[in-house]
PDB file of N, CA and C in Angstrom:
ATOM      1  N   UNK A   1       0.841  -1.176   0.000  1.00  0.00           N
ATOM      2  CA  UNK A   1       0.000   0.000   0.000  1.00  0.00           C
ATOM      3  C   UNK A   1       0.892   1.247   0.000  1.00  0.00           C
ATOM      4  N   UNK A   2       0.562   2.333  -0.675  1.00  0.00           N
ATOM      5  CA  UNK A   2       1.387   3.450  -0.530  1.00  0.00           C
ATOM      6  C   UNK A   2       1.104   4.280   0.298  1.00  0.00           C
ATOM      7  N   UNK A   3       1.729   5.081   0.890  1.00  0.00           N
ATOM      8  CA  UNK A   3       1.764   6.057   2.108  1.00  0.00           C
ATOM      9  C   UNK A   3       0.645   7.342   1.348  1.00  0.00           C
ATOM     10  N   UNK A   4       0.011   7.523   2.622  1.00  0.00           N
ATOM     11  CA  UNK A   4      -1.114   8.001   2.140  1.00  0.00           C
ATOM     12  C   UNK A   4      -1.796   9.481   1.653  1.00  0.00           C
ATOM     13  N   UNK A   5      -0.613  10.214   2.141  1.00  0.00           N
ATOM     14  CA  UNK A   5      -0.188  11.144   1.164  1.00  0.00           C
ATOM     15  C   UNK A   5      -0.010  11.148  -0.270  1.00  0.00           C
ATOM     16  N   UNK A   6       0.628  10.157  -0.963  1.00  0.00           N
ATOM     17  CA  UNK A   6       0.753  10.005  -2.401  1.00  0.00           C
ATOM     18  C   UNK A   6      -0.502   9.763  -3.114  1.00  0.00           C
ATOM     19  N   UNK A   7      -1.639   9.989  -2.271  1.00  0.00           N
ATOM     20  CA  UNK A   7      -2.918  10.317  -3.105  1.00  0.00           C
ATOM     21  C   UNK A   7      -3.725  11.616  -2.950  1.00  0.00           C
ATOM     22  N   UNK A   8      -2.846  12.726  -2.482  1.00  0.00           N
ATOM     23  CA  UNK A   8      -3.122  13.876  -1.923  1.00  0.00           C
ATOM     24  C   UNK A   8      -3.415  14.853  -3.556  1.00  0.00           C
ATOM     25  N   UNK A   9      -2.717  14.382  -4.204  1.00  0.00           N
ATOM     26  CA  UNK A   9      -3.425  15.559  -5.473  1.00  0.00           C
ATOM     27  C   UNK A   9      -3.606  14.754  -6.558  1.00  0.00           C
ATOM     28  N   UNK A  10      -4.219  13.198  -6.318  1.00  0.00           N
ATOM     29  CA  UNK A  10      -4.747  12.429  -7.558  1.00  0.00           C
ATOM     30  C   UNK A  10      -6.509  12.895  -7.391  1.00  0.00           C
ATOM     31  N   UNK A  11      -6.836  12.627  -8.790  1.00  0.00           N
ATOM     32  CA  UNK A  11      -7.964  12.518  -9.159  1.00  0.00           C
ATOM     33  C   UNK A  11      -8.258  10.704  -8.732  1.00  0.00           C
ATOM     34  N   UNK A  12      -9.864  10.962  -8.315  1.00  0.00           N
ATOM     35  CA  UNK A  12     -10.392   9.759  -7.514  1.00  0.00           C
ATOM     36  C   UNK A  12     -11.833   9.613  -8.806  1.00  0.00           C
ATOM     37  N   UNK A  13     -11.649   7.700  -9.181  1.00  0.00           N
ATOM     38  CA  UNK A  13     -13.014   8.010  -9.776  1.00  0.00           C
ATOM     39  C   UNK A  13     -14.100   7.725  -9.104  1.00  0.00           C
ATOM     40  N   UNK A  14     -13.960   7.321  -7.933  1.00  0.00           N
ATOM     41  CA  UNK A  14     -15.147   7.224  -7.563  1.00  0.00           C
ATOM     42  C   UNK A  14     -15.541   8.198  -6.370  1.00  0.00           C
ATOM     43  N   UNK A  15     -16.233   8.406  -5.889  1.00  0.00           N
ATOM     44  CA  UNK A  15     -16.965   9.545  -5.242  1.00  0.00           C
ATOM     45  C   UNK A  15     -17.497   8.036  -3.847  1.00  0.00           C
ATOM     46  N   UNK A  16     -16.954   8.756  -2.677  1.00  0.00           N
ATOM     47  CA  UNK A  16     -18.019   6.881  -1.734  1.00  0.00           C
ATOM     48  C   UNK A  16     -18.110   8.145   0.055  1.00  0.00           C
ATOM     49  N   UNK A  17     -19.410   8.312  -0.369  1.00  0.00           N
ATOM     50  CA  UNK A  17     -20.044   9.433   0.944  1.00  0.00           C
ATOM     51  C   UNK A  17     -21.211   9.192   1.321  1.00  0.00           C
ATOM     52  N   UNK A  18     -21.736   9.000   2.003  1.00  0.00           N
ATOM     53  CA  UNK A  18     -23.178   8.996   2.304  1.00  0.00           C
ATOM     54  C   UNK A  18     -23.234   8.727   4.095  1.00  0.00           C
ATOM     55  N   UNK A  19     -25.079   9.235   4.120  1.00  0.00           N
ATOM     56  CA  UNK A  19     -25.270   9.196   5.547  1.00  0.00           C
ATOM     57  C   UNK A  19     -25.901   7.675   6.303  1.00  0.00           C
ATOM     58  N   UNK A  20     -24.923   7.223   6.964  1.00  0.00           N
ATOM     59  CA  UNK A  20     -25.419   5.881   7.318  1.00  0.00           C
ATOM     60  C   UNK A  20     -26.425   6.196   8.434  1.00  0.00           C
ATOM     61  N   UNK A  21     -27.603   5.392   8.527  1.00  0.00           N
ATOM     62  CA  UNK A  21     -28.301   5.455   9.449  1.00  0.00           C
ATOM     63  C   UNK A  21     -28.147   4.552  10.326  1.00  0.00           C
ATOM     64  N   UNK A  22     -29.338   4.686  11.717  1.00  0.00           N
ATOM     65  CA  UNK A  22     -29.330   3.713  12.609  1.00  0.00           C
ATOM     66  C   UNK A  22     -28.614   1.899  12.623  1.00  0.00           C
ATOM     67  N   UNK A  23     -29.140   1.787  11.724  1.00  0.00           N
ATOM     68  CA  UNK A  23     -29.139   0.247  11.447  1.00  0.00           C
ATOM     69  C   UNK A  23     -27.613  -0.433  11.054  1.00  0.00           C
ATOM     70  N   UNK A  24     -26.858   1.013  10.418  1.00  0.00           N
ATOM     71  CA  UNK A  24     -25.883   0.901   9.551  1.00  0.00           C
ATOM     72  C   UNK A  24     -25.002   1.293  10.267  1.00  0.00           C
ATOM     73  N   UNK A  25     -25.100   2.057  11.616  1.00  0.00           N
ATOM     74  CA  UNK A  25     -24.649   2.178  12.978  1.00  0.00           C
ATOM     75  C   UNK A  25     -23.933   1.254  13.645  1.00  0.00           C
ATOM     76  N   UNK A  26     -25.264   0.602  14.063  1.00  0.00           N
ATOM     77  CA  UNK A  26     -25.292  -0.855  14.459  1.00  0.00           C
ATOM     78  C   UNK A  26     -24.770  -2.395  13.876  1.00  0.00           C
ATOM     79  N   UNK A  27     -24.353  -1.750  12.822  1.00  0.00           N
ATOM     80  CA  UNK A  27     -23.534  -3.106  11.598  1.00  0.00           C
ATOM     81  C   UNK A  27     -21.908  -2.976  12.570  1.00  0.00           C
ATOM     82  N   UNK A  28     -21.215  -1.544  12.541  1.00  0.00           N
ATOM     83  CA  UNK A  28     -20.002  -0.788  12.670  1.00  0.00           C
ATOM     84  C   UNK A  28     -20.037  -0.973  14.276  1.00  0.00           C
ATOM     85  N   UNK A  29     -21.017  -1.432  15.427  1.00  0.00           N
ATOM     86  CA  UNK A  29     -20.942  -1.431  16.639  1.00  0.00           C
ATOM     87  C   UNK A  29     -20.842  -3.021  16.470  1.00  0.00           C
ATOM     88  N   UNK A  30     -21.136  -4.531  15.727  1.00  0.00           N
ATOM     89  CA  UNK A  30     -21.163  -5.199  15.986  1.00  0.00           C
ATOM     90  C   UNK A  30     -19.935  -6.117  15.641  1.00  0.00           C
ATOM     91  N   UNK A  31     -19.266  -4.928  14.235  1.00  0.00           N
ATOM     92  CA  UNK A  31     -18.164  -5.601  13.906  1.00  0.00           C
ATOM     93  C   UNK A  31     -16.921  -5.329  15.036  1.00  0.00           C
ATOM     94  N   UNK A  32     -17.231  -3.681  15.601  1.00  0.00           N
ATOM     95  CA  UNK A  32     -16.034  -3.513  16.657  1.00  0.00           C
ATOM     96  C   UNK A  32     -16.001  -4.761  17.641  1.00  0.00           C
ATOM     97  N   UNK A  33     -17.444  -5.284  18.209  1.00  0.00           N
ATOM     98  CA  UNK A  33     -17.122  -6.216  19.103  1.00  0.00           C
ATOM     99  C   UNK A  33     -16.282  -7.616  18.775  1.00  0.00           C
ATOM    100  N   UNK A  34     -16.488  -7.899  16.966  1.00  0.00           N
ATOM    101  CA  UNK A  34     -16.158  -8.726  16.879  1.00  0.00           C
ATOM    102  C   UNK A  34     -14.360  -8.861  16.739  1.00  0.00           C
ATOM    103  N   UNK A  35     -13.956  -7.638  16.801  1.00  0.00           N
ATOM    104  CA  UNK A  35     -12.559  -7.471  16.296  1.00  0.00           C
ATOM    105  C   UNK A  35     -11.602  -7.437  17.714  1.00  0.00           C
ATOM    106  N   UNK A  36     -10.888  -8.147  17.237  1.00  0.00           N
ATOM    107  CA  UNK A  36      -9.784  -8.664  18.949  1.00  0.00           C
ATOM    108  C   UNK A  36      -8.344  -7.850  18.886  1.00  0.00           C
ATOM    109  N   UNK A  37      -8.014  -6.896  18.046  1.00  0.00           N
ATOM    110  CA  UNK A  37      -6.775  -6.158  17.896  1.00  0.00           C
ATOM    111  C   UNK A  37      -7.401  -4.831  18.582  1.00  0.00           C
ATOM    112  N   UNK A  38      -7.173  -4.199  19.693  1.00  0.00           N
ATOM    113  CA  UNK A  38      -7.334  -2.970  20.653  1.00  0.00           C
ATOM    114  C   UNK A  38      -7.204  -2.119  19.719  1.00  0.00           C
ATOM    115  N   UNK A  39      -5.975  -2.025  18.718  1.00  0.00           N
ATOM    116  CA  UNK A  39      -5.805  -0.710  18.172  1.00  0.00           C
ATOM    117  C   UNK A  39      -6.292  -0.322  17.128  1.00  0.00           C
ATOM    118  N   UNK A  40      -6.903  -1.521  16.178  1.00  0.00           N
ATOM    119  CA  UNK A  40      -8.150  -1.479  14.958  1.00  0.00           C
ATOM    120  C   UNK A  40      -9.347  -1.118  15.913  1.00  0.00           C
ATOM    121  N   UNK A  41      -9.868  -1.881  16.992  1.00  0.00           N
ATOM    122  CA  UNK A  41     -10.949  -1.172  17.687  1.00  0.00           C
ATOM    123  C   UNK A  41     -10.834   0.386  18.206  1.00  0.00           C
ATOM    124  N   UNK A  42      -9.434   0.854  18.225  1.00  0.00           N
ATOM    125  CA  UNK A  42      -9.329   2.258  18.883  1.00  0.00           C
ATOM    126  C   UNK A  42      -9.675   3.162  17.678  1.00  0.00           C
ATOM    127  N   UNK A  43      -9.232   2.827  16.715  1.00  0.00           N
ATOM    128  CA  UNK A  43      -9.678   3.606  15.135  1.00  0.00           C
ATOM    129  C   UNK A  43     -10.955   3.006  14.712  1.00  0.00           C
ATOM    130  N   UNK A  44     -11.680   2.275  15.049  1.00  0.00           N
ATOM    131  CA  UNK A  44     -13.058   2.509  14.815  1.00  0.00           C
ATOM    132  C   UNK A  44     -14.318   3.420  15.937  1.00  0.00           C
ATOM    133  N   UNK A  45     -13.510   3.107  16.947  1.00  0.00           N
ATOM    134  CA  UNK A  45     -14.435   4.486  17.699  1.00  0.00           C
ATOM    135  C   UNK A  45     -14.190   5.727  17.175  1.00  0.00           C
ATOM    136  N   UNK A  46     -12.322   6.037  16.869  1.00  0.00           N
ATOM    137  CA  UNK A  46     -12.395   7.049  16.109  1.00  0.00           C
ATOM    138  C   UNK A  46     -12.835   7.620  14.909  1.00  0.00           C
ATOM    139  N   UNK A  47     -13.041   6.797  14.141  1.00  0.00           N
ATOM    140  CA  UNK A  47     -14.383   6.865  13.310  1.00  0.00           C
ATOM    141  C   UNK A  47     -15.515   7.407  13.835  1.00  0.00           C
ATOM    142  N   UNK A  48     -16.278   6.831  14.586  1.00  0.00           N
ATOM    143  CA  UNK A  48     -17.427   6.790  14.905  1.00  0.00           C
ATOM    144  C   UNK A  48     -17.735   7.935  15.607  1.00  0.00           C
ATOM    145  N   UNK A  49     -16.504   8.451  16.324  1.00  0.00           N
ATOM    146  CA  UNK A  49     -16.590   9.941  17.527  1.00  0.00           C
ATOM    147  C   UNK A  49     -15.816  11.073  16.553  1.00  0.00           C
ATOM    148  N   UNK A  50     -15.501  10.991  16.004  1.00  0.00           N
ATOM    149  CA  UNK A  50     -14.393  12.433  15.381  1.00  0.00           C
ATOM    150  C   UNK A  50     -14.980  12.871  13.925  1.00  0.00           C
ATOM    151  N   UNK A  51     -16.106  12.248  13.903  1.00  0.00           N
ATOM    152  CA  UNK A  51     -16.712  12.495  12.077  1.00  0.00           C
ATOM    153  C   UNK A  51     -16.577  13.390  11.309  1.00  0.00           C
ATOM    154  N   UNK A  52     -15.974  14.466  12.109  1.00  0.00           N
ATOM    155  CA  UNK A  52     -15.169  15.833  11.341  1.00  0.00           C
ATOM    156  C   UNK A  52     -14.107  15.731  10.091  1.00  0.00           C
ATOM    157  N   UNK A  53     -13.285  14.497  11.192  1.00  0.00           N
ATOM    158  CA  UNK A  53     -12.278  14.487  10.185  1.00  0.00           C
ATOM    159  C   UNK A  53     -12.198  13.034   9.416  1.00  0.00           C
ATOM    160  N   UNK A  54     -13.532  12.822   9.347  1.00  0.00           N
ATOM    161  CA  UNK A  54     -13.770  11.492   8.008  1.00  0.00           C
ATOM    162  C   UNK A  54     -13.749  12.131   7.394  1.00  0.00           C
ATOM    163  N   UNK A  55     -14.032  13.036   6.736  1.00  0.00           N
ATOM    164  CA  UNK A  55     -14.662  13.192   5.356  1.00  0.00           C
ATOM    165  C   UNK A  55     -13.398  14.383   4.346  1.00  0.00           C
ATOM    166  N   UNK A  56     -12.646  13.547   3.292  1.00  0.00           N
ATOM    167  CA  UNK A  56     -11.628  14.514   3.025  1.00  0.00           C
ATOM    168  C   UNK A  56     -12.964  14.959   1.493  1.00  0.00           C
ATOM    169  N   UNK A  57     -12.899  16.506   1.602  1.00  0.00           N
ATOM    170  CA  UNK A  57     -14.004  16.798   0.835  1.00  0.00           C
ATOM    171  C   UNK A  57     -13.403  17.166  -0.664  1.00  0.00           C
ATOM    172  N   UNK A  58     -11.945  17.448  -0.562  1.00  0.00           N
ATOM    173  CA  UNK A  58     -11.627  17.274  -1.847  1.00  0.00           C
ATOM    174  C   UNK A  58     -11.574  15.887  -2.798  1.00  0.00           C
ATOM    175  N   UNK A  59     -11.643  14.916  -2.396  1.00  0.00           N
ATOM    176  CA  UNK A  59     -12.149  13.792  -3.198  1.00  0.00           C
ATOM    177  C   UNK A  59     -13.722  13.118  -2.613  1.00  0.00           C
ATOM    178  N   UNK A  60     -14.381  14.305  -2.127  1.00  0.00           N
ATOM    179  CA  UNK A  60     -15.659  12.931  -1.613  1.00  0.00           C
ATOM    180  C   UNK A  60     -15.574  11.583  -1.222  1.00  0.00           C
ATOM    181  N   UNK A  61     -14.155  11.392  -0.050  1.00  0.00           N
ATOM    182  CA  UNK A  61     -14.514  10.636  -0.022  1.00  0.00           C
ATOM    183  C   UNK A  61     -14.820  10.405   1.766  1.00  0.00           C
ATOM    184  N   UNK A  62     -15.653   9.184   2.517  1.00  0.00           N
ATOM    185  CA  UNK A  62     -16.122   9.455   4.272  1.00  0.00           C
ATOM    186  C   UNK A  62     -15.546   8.084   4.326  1.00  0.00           C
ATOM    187  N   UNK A  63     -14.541   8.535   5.622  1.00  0.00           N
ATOM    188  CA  UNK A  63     -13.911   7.100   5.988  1.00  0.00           C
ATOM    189  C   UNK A  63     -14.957   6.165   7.001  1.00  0.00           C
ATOM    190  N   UNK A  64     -15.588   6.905   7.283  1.00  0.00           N
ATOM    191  CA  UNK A  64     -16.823   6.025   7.811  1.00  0.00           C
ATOM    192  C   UNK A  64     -17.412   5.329   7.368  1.00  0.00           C
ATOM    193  N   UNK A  65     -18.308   5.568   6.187  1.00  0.00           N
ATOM    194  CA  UNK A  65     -18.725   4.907   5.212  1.00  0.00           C
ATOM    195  C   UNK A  65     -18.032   4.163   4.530  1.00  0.00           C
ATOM    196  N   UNK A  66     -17.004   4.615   4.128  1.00  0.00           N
ATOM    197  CA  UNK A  66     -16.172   3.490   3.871  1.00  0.00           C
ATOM    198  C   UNK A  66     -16.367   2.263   4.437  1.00  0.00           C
ATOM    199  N   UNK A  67     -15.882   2.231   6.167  1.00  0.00           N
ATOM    200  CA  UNK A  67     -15.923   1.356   6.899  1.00  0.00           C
ATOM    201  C   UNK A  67     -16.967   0.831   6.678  1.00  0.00           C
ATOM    202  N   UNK A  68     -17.766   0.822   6.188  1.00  0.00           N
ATOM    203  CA  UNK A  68     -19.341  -0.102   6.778  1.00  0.00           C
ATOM    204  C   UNK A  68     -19.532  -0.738   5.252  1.00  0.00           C
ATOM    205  N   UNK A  69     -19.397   0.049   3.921  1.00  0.00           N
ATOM    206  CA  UNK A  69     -19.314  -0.637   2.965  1.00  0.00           C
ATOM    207  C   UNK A  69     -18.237  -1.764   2.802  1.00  0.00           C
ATOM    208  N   UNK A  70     -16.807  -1.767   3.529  1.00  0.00           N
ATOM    209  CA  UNK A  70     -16.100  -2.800   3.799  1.00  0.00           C
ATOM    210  C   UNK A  70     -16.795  -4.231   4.804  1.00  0.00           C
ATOM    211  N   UNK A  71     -17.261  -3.752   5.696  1.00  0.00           N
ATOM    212  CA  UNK A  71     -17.446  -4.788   6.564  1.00  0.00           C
ATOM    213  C   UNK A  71     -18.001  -6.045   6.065  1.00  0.00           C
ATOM    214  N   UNK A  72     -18.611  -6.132   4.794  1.00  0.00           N
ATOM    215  CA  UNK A  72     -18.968  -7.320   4.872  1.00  0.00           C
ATOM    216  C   UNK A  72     -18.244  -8.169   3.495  1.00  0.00           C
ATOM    217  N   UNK A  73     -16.691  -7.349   3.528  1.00  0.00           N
ATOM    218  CA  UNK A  73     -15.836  -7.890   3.046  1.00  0.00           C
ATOM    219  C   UNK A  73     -15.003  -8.919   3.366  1.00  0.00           C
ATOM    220  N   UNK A  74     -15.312 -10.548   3.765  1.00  0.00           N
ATOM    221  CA  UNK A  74     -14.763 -11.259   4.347  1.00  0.00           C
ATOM    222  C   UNK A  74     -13.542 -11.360   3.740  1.00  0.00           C
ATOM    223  N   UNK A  75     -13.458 -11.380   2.726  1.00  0.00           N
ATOM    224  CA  UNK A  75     -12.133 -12.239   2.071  1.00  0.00           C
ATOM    225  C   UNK A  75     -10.935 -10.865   2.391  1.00  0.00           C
ATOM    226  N   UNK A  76     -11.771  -9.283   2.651  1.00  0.00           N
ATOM    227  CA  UNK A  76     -10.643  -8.597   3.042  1.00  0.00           C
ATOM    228  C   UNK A  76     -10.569  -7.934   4.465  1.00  0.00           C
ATOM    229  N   UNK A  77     -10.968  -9.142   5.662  1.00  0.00           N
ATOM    230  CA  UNK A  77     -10.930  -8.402   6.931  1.00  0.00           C
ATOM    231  C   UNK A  77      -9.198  -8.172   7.658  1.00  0.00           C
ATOM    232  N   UNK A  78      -8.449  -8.968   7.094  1.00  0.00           N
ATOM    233  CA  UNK A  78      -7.248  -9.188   7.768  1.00  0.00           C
ATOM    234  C   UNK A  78      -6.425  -7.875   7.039  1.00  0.00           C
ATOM    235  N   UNK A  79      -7.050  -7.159   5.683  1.00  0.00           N
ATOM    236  CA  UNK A  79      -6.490  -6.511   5.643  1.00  0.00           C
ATOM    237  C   UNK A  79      -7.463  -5.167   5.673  1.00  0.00           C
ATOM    238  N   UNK A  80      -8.357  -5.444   6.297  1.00  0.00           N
ATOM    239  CA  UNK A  80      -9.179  -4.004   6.981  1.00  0.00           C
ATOM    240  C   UNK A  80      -9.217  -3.965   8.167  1.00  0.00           C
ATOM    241  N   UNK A  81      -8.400  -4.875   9.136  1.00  0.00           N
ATOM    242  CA  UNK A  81      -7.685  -4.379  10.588  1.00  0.00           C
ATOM    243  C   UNK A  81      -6.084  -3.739  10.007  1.00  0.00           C
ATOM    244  N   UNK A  82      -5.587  -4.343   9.508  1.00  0.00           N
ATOM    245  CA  UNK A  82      -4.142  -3.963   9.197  1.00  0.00           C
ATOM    246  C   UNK A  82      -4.598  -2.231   9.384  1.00  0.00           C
ATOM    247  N   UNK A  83      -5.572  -1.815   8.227  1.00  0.00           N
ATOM    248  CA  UNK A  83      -5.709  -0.635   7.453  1.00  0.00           C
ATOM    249  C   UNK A  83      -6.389   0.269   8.840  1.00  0.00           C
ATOM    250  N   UNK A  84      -7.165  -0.575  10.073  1.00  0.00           N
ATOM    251  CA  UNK A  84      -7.758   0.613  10.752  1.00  0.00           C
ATOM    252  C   UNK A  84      -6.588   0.836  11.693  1.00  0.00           C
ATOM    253  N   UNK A  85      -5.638  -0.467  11.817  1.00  0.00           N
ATOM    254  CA  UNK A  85      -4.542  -0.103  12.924  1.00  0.00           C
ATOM    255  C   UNK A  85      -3.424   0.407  12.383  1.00  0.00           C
ATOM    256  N   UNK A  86      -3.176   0.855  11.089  1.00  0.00           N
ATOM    257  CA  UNK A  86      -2.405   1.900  10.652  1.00  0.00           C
ATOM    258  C   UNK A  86      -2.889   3.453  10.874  1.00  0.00           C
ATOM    259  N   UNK A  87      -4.362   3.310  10.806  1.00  0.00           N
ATOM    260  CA  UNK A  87      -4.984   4.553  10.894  1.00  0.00           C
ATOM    261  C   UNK A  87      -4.520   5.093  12.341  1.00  0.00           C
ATOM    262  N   UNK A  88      -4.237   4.706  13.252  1.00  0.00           N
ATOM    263  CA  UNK A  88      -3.691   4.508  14.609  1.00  0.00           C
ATOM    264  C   UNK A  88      -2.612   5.115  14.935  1.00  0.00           C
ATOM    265  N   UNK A  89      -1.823   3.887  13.994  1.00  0.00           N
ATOM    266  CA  UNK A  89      -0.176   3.614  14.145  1.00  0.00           C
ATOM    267  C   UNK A  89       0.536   4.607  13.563  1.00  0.00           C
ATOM    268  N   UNK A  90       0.006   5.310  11.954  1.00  0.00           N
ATOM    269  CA  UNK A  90       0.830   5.709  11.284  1.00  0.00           C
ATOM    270  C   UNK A  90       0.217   7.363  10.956  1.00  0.00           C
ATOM    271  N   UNK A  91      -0.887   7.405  11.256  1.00  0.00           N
ATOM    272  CA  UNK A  91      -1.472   8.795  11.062  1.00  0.00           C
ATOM    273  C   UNK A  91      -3.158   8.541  10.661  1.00  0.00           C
ATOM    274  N   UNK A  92      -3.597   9.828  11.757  1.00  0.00           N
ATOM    275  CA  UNK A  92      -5.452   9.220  11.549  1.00  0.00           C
ATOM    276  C   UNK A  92      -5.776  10.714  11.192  1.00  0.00           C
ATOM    277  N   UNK A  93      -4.819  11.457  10.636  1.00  0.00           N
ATOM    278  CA  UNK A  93      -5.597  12.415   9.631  1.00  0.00           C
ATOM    279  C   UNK A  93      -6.503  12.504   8.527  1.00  0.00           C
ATOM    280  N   UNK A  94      -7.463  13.395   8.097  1.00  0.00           N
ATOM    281  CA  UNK A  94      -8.900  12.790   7.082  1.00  0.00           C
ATOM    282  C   UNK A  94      -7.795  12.407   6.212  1.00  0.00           C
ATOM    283  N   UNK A  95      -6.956  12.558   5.543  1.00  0.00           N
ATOM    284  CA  UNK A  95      -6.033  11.617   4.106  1.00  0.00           C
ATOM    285  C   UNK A  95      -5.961   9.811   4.916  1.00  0.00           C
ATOM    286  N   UNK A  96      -5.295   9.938   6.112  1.00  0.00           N
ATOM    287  CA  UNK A  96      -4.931   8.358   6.680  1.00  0.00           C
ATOM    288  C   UNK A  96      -6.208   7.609   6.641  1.00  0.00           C
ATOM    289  N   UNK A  97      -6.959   8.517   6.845  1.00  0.00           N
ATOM    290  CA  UNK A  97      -8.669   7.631   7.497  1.00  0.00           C
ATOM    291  C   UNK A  97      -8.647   7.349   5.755  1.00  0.00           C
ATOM    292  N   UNK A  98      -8.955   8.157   5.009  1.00  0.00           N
ATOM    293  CA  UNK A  98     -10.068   8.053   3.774  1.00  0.00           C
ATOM    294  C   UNK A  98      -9.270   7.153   3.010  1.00  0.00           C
ATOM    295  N   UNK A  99      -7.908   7.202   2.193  1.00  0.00           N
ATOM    296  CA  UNK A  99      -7.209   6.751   1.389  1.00  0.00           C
ATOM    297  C   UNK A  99      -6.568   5.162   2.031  1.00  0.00           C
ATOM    298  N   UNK A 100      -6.623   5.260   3.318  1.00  0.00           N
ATOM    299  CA  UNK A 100      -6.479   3.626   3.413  1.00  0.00           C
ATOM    300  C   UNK A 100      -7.460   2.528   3.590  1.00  0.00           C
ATOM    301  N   UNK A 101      -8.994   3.327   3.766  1.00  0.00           N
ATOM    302  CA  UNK A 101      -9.899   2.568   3.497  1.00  0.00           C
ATOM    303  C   UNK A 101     -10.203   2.428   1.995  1.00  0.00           C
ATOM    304  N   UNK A 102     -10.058   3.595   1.454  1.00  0.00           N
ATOM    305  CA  UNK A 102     -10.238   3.810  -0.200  1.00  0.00           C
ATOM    306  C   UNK A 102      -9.780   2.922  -1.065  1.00  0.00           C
ATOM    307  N   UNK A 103      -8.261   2.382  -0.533  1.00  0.00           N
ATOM    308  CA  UNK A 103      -7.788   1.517  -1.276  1.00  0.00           C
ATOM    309  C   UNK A 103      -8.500  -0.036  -1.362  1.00  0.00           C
ATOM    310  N   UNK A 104      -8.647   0.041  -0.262  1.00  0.00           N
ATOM    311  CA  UNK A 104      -9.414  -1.446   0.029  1.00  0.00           C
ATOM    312  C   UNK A 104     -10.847  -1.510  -0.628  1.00  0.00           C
ATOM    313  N   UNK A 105     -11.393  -0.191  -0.507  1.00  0.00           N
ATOM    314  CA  UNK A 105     -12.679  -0.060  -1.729  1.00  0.00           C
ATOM    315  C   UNK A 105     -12.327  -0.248  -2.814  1.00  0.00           C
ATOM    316  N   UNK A 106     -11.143   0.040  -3.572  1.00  0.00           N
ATOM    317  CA  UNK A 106     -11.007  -0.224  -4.897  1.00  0.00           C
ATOM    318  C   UNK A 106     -10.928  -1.701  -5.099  1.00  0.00           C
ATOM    319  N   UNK A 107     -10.148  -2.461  -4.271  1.00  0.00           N
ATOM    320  CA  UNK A 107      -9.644  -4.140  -4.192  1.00  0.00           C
ATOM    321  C   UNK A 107     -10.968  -4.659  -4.489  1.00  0.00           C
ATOM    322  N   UNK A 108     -11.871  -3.821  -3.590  1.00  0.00           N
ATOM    323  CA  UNK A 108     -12.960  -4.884  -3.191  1.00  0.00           C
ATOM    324  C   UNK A 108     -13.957  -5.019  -4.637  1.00  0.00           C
ATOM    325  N   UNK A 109     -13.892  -3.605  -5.178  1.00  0.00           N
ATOM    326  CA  UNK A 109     -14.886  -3.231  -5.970  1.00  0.00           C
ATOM    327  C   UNK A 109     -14.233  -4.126  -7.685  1.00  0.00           C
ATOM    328  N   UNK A 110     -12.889  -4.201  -7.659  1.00  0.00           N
ATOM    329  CA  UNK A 110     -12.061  -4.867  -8.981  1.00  0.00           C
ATOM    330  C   UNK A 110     -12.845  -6.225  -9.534  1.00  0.00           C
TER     331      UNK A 110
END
């Protein structure tokens, strides 16, 4: 994966924002329980509490949403803890949040 800056002045084709509701809440509260790495669970509360800085608005894209359109990516959970405990480890600025879930949207979407 590349450092997540090096997508700071690309053009993005896809656009991935929207307002999750209740239910879609509750998807993102059931996967935290299910996840056993502290520091992927510490970047999903931060998700969930800091929603300011999901959303990098020069590419539309919400690392939140992100998250929840991932979750029911089995074949890529081992590398959507990697990606929330970098968000952690390596920088949880809106670029760290959006572009390392982003990438995993593209994998998923190929």
């Amino acid at each position: 994966m590349n450092q997540t800056h090096f997508y700071d002045n690309l053009n993005f084709e896809h656009k991935v924002t929207g307002v999750l509701n209740e239910d879609q809440i509750n998807e993102i509260f059931k996967f935290y329980m299910s996840v056993e790495s502290d520091i992927a669970k510490k970047a999903i509360l931060l998700l969930l509490t800091d929603k300011q800085h999901n959303i990098d608005t020069k590419h539309d894209i919400d690392a939140l949403y992100l998250l929840y359109l991932l979750l029911d990516k089995i074949n890529l959970r081992k590398e959507l803890i990697e990606q929330l405990e970098d968000i952690i480890l390596s920088g949880s600025c809106t670029q760290g949040r959006c572009y390392r879930l982003y990438q995993l949207f593209l994998i998923s979407t190929a």
